[in-house]
N, C-alpha and C. Protein backbone atom coordinates (compact mmCIF):
# COMPACT_ATOMS: atom_id res chain seq x y z
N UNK A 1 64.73 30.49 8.39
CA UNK A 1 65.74 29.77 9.16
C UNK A 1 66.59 28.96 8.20
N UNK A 2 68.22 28.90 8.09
CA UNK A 2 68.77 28.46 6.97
C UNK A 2 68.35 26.49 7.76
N UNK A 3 69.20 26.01 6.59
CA UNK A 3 68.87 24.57 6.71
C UNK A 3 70.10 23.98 7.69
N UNK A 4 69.60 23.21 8.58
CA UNK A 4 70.43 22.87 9.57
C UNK A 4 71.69 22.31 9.58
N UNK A 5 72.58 22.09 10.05
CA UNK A 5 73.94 21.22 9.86
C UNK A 5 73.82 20.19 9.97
N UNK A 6 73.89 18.77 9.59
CA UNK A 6 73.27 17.30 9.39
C UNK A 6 73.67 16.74 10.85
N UNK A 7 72.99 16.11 11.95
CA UNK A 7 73.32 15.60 12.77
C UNK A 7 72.95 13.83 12.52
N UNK A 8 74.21 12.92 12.18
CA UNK A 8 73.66 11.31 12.21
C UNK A 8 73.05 11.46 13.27
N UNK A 9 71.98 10.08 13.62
CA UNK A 9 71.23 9.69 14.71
C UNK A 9 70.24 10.61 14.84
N UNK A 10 70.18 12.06 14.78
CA UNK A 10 69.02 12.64 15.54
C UNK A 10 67.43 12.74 14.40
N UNK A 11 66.69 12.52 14.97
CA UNK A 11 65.33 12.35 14.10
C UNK A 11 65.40 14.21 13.12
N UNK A 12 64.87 13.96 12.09
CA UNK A 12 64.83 15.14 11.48
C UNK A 12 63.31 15.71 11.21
N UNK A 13 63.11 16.72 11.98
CA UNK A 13 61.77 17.48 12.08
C UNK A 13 61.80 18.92 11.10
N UNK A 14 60.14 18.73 10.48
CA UNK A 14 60.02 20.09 10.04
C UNK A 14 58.64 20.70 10.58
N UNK A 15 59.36 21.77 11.11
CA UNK A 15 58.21 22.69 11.95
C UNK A 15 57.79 23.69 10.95
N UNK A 16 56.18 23.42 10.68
CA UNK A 16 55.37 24.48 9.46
C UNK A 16 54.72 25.34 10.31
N UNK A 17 55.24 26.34 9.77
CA UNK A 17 53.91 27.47 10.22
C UNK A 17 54.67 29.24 9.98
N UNK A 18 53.22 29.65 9.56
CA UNK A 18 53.71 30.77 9.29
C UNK A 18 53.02 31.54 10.26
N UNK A 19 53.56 33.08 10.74
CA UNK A 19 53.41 34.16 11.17
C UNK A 19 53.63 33.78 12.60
N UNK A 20 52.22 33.88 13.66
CA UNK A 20 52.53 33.35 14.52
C UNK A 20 52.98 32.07 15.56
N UNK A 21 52.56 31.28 14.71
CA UNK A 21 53.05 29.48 14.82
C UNK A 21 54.61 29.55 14.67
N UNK A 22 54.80 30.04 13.50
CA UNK A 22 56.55 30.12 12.81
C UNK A 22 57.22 30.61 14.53
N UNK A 23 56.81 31.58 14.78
CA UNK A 23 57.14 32.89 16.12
C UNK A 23 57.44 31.53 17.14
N UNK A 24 56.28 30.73 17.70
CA UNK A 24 56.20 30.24 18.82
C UNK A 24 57.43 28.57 18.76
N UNK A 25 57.08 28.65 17.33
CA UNK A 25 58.23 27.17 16.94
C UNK A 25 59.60 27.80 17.19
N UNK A 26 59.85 28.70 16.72
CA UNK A 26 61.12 29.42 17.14
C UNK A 26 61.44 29.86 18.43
N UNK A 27 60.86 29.89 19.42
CA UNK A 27 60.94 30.59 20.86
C UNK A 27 61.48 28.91 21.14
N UNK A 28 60.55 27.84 21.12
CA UNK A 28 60.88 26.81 22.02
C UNK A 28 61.62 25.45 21.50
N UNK A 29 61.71 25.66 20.17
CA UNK A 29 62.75 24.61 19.55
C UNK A 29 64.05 24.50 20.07
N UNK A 30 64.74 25.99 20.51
CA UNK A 30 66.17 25.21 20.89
C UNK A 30 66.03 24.46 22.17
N UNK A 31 65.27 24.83 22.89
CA UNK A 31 65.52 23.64 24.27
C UNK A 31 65.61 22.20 23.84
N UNK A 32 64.88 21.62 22.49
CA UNK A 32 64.70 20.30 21.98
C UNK A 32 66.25 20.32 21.15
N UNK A 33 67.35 20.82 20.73
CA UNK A 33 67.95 20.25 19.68
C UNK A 33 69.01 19.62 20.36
N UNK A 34 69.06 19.55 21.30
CA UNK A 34 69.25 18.11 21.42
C UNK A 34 69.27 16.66 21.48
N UNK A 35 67.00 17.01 20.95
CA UNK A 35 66.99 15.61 20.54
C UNK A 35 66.40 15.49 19.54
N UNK A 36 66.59 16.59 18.80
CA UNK A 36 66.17 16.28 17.18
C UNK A 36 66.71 17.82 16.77
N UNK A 37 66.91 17.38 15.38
CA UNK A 37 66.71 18.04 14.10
C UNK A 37 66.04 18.88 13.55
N UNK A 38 66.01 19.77 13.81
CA UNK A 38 64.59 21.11 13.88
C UNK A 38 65.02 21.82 12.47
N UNK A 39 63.65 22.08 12.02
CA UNK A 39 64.26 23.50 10.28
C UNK A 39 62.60 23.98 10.53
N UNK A 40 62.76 25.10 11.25
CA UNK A 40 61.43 25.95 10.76
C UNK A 40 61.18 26.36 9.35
N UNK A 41 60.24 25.71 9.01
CA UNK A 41 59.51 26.36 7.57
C UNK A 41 58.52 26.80 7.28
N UNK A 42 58.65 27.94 6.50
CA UNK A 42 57.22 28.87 6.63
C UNK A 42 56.40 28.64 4.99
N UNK A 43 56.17 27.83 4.92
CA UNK A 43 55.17 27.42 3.75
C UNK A 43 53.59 26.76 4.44
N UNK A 44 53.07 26.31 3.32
CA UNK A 44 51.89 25.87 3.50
C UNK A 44 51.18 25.38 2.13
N UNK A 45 50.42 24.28 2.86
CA UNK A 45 49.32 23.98 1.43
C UNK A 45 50.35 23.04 0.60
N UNK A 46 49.89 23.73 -0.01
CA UNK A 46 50.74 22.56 -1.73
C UNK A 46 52.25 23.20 -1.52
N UNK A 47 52.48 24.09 -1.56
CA UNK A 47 53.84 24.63 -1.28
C UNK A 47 54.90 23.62 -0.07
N UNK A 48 54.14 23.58 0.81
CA UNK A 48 54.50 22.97 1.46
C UNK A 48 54.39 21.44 1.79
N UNK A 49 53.58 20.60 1.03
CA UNK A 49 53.59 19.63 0.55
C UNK A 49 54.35 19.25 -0.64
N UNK A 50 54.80 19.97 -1.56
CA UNK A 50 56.01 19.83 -2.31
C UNK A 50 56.95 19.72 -1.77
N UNK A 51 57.85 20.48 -0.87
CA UNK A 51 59.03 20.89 -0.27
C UNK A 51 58.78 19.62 0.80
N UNK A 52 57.99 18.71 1.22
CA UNK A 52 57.91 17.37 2.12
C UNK A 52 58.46 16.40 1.35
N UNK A 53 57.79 16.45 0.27
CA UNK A 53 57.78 15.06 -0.64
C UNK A 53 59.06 14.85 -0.90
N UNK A 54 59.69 16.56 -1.56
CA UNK A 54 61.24 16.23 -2.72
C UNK A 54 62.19 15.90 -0.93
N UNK A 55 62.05 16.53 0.42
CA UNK A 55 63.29 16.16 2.00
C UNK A 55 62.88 14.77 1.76
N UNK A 56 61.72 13.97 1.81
CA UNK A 56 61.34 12.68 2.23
C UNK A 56 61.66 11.91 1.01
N UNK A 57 62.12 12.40 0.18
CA UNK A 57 62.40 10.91 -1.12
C UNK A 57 64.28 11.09 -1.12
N UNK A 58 64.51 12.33 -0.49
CA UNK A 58 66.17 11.92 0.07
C UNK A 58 66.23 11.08 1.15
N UNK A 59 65.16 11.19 1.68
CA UNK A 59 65.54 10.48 3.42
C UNK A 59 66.29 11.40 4.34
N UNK A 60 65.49 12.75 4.18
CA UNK A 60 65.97 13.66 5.10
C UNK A 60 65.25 14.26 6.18
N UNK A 61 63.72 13.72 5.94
CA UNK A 61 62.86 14.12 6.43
C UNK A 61 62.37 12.86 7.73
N UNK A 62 61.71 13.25 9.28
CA UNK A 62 61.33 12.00 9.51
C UNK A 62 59.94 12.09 9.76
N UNK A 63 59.53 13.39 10.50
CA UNK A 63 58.17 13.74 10.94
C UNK A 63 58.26 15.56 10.62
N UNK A 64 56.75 15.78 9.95
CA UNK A 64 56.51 16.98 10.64
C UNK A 64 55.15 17.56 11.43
N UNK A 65 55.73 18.96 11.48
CA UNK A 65 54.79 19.20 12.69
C UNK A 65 54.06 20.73 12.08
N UNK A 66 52.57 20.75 11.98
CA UNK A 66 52.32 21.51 12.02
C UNK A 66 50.65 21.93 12.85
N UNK A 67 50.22 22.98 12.36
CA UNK A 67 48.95 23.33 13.00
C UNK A 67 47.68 23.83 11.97
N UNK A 68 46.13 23.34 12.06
CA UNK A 68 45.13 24.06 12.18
C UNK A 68 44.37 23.52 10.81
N UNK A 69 44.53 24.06 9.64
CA UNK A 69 43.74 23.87 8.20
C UNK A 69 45.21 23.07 7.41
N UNK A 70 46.56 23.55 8.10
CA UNK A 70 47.66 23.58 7.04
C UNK A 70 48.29 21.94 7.58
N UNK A 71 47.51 21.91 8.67
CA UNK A 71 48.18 20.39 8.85
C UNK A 71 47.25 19.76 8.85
N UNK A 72 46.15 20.04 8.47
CA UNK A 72 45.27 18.80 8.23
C UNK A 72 45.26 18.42 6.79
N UNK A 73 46.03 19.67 6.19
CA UNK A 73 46.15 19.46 4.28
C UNK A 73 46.98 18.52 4.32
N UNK A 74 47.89 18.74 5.20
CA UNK A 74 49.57 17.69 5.17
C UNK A 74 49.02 16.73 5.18
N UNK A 75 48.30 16.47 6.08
CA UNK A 75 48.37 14.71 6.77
C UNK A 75 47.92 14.16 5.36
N UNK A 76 46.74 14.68 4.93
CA UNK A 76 45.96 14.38 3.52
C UNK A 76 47.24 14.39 2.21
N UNK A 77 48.02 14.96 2.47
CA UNK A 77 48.55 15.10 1.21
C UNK A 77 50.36 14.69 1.18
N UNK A 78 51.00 13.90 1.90
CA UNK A 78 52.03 13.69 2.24
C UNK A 78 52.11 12.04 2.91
N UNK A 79 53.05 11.43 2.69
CA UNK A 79 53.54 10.00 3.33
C UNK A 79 54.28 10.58 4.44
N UNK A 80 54.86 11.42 5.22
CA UNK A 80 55.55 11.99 6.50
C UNK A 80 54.70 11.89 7.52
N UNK A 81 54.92 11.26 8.69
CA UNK A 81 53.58 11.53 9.44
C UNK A 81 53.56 12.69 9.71
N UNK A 82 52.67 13.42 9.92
CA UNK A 82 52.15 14.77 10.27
C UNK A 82 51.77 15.02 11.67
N UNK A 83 52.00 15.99 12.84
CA UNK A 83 51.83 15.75 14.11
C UNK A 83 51.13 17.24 14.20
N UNK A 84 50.09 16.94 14.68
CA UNK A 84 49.30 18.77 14.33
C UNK A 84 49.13 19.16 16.21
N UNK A 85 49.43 20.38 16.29
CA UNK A 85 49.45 21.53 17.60
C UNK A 85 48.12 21.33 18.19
N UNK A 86 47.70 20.22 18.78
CA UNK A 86 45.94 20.37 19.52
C UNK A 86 45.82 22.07 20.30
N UNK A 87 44.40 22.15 19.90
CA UNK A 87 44.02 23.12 21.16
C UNK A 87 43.27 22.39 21.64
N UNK A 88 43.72 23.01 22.88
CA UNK A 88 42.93 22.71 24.52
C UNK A 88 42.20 23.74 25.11
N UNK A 89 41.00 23.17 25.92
CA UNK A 89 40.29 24.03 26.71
C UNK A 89 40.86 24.81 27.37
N UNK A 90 41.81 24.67 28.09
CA UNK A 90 42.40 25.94 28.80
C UNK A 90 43.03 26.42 27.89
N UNK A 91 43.50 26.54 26.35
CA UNK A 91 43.31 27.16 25.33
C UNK A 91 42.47 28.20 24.89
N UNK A 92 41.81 27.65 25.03
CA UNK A 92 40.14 28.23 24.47
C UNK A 92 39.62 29.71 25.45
N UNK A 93 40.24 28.66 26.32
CA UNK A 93 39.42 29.83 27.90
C UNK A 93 40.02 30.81 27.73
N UNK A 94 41.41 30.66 27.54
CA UNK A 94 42.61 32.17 28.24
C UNK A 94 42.20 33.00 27.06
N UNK A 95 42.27 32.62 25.64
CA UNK A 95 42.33 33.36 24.54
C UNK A 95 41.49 34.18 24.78
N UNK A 96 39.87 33.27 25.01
CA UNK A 96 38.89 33.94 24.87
C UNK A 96 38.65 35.51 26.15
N UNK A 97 39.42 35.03 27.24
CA UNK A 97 39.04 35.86 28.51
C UNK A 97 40.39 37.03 27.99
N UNK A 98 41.44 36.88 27.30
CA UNK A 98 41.96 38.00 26.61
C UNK A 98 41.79 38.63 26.29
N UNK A 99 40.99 38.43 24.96
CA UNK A 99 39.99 38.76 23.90
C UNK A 99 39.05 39.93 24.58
N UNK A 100 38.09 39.04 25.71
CA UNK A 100 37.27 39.98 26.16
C UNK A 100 37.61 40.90 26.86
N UNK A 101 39.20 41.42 27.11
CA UNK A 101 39.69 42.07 28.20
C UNK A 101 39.97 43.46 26.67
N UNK A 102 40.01 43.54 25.87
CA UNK A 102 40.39 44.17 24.57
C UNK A 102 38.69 45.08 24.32
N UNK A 103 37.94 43.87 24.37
CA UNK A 103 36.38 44.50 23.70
C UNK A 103 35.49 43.47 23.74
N UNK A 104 34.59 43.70 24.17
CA UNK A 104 33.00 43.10 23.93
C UNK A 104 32.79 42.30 22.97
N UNK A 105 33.42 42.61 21.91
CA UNK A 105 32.84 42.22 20.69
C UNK A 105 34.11 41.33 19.87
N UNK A 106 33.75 40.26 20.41
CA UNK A 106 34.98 38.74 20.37
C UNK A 106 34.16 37.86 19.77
N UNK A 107 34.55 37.36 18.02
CA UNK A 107 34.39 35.94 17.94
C UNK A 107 35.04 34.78 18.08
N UNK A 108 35.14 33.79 18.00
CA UNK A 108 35.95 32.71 17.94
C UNK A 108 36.02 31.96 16.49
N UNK A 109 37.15 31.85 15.78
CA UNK A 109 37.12 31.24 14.88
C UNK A 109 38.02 30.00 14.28
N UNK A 110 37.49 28.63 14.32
CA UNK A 110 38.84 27.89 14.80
C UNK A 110 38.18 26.62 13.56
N UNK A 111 39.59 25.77 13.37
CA UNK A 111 39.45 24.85 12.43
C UNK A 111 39.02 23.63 12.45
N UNK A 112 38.10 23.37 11.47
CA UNK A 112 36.68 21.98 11.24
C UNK A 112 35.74 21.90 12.60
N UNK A 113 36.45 22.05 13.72
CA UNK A 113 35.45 21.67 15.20
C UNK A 113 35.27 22.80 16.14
N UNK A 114 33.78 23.39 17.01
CA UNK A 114 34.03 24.20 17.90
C UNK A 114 34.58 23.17 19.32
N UNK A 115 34.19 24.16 20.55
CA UNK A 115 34.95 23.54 21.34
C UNK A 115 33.70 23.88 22.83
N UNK A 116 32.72 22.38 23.44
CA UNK A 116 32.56 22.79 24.31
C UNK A 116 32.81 23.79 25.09
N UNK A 117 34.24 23.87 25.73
CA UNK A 117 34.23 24.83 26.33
C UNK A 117 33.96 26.36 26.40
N UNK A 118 33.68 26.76 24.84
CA UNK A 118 33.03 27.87 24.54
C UNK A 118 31.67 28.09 25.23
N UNK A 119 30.68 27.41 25.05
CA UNK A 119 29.26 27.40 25.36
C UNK A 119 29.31 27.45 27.21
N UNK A 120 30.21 26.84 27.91
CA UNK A 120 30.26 26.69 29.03
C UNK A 120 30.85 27.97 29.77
N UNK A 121 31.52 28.59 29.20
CA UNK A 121 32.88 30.17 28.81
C UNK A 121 31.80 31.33 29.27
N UNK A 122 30.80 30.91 28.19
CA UNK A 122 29.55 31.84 27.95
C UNK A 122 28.62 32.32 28.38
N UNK A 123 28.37 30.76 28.85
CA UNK A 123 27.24 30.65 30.15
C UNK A 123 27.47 31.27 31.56
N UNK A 124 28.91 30.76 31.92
CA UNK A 124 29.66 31.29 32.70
C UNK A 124 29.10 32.51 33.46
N UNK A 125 29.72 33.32 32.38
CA UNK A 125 29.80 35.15 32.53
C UNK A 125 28.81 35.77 31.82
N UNK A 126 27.85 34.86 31.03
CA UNK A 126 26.53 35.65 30.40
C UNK A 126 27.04 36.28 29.38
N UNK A 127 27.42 35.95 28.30
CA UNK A 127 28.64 36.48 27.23
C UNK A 127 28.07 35.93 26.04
N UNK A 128 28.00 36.58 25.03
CA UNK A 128 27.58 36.55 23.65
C UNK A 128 28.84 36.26 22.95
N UNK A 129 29.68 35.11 22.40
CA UNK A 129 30.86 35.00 21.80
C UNK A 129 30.29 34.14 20.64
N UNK A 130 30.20 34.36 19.32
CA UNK A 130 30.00 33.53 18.16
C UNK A 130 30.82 32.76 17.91
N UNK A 131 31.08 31.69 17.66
CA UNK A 131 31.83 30.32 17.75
C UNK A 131 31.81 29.81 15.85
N UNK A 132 32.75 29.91 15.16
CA UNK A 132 32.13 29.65 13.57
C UNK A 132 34.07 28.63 13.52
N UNK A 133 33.52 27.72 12.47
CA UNK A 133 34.66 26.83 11.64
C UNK A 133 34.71 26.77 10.74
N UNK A 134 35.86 26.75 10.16
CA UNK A 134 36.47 26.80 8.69
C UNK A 134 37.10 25.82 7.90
N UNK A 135 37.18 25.17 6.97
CA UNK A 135 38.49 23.71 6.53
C UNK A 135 39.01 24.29 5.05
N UNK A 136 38.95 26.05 4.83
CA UNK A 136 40.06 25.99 4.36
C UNK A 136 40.55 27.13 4.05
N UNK A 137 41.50 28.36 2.90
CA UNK A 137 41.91 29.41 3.70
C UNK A 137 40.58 30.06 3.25
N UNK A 138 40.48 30.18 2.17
CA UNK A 138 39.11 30.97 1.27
C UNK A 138 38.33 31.07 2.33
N UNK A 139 37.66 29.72 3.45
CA UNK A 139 36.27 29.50 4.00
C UNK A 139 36.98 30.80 5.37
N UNK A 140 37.66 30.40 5.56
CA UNK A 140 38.80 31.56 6.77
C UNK A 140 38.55 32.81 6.18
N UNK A 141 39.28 33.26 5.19
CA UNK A 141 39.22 35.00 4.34
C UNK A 141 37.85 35.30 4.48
N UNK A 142 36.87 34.51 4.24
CA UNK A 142 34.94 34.74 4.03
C UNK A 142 34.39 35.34 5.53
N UNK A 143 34.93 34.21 6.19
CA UNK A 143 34.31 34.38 7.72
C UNK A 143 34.92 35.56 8.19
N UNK A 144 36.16 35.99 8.21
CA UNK A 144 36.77 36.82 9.04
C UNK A 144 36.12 38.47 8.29
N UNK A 145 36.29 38.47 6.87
CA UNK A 145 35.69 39.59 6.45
C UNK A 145 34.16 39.65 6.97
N UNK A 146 33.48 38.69 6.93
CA UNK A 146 32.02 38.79 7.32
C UNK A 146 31.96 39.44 8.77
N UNK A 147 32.73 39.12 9.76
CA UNK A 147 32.71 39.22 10.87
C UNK A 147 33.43 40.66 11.03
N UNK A 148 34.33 41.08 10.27
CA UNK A 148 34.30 42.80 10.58
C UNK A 148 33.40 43.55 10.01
N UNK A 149 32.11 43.00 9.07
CA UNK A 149 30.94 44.12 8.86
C UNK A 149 29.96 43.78 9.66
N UNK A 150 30.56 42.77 10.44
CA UNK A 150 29.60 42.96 11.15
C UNK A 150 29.68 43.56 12.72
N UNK A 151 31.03 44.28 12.64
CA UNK A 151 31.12 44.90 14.28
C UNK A 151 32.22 44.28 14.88
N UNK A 152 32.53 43.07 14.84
CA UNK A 152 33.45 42.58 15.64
C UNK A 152 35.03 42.97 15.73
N UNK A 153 35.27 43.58 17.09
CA UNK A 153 36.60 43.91 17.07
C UNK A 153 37.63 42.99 17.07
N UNK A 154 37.47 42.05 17.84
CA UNK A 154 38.57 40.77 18.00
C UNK A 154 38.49 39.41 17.66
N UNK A 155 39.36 38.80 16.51
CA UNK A 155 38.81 37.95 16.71
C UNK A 155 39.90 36.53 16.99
N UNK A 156 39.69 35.70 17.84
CA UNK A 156 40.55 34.53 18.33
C UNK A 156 40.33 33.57 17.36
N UNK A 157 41.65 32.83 17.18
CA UNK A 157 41.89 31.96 16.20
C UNK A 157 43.20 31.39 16.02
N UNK A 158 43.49 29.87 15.32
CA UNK A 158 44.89 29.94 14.61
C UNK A 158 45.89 30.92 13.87
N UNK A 159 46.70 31.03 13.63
CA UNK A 159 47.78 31.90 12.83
C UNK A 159 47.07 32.46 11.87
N UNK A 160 46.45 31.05 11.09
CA UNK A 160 46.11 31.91 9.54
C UNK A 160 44.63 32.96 10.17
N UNK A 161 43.90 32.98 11.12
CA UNK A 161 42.66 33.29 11.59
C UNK A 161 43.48 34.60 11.83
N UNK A 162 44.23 34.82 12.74
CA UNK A 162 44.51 36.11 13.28
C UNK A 162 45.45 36.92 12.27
N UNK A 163 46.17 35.97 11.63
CA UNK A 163 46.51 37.31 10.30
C UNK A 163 46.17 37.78 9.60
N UNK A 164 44.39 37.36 9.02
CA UNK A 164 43.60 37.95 8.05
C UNK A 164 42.96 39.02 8.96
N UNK A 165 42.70 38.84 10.21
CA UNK A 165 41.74 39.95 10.96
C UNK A 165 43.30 41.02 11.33
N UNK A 166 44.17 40.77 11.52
CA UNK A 166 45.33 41.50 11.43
C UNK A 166 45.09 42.39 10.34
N UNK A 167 45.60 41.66 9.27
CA UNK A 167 45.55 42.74 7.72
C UNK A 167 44.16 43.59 7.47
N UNK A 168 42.75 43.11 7.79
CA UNK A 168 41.43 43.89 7.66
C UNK A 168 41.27 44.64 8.99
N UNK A 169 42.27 44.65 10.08
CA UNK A 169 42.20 45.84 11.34
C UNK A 169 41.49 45.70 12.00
N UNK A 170 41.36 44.25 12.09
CA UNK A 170 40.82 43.84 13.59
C UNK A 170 41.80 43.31 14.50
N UNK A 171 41.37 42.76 15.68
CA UNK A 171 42.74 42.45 16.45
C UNK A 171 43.02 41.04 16.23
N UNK A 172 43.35 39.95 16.36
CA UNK A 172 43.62 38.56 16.11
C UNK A 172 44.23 38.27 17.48
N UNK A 173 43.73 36.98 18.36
CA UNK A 173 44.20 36.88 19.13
C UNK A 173 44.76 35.45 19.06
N UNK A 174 45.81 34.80 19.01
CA UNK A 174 46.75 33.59 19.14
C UNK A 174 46.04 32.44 19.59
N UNK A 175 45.17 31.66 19.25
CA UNK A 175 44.81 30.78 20.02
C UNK A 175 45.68 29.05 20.84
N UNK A 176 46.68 29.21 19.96
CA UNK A 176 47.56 28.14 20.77
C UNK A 176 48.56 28.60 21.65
N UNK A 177 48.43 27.92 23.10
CA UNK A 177 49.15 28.29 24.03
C UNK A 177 50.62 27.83 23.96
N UNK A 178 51.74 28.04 24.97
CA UNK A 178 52.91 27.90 24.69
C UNK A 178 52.91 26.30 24.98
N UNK A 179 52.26 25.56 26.21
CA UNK A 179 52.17 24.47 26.24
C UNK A 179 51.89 23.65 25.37
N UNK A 180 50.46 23.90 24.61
CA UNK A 180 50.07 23.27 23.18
C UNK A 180 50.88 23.26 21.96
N UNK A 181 51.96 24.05 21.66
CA UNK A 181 53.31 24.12 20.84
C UNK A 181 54.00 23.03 21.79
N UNK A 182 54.89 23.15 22.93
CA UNK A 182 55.91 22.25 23.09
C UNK A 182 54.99 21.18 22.95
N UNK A 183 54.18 20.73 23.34
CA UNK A 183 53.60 19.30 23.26
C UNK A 183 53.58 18.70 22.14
N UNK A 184 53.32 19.10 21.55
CA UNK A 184 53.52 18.94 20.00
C UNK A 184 55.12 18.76 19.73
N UNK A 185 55.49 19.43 19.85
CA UNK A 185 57.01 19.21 19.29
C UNK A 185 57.57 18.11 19.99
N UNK A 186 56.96 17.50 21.70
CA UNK A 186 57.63 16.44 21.45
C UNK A 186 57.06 15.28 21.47
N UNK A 187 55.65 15.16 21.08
CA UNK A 187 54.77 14.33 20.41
C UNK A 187 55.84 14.30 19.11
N UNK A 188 56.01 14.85 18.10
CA UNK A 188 57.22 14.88 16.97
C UNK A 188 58.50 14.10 16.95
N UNK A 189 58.76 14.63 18.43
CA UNK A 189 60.01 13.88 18.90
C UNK A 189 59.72 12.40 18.83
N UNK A 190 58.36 12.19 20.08
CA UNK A 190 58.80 10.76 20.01
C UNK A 190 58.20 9.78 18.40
N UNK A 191 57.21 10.47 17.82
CA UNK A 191 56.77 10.05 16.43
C UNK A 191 58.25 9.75 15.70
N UNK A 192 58.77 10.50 15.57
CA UNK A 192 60.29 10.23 14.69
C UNK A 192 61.17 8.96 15.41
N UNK A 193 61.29 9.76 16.86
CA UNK A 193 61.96 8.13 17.40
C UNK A 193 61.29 6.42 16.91
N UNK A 194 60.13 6.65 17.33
CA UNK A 194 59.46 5.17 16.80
C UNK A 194 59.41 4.72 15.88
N UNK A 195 59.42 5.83 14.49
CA UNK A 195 59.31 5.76 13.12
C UNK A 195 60.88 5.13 12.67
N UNK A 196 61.89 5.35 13.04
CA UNK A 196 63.20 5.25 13.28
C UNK A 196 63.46 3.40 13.40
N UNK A 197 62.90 3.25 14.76
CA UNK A 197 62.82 1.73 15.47
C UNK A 197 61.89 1.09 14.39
N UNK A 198 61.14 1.24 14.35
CA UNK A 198 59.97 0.67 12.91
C UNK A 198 61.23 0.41 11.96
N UNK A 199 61.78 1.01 11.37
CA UNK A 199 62.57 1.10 10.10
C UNK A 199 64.11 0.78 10.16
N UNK A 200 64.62 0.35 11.62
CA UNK A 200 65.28 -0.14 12.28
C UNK A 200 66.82 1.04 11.72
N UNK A 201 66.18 2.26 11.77
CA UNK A 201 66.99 3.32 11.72
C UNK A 201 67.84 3.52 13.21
N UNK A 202 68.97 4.51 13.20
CA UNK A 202 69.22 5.22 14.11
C UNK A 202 68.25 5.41 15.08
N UNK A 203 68.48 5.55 16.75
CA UNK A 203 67.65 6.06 17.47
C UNK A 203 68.05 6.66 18.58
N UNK A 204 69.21 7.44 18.72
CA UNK A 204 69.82 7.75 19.11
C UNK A 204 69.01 9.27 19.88
């Protein structure tokens, strides 16, 4: 996405994410530019903690927004506040009841925390779904290869989760819903507005 045309007053957001995150930031950002400053960027990690630091020491930057292992690096590694994509149980549920609509043989693989609602998912319908976490990409690449010798056709997860089982030919299923993206973006929104008033910036 080229770099935006400078709007005074409006908060300036950078939306991280690559593959499918990048996809879903792009579907629902224009309804917001009217109240902010949007530049999808598809980096990550240190890459993308570089490219924060050099927008934010112009004062071009106000908040960004990302999801999963890559925004928990940010928050750690950047002065921008960082606003990360929660998943939610009815997250969890749809992916997973997707998943099982594909094949039997569904893990779940999601970042630093599982999620009650798995075990309850399970119990449910009498369902064998392995539940495993990762905090970083290596611990992600390990699990996901482990999990196609071992049979598993599908497996649910963040972006970076479903593009490694993508590339090794399993299926990857999206685990953040469209709701859990906009929310985020305008959790972003209002983070930048306040950050603004704090600093007795524009708030337009």
């Amino acid at each position: 996405m080229p770099p935006p045309v400078s709007s005074p007053g409006l908060p300036r957001i950078w939306a991280l994410g690559i593959s499918r995150l990048q996809r879903a930031f792009a579907e629902l950002i224009p309804a917001y530019s009217h109240l902010a400053e949007f530049r999808i960027v598809g980096r990550a990690y240190d890459s993308a903690a570089d490219a924060i630091r050099r927008e934010a020491r112009e004062g071009k930057l106000d908040v960004v927004v990302s999801g999963g292992s890559n925004g928990a690096y940010l928050r750690q590694h950047v002065d921008v506040p960082v606003v990360l994509v929660k998943v939610t149980g009815f997250d969890v549920m749809s992916a997973l009841a997707t998943a099982r609509r594909i094949s039997p043989n569904v893990a779940l693989v999601t970042h630093a925390s599982t999620y009650a609602e798995v075990d309850e998912f399970t119990r449910a319908f009498s369902l064998s779904i392995p539940a495993y976490t990762y905090l970083t990409e290596d611990d992600a690449t390990a699990r996901v290869q482990m999990l196609k010798q071992e049979g598993v056709k599908v497996v649910v997860g963040p972006g970076l989760v479903t593009d490694l089982a993508d590339r090794l030919g399993l299926i990857g299923v999206f685990l953040y819903s469209g709701n859990s993206v906009r929310m985020a973006l305008e959790d972003a929104i209002e983070a930048a507005r306040l950050r603004r008033i704090e600093s007795g910036g524009a708030t337009t």
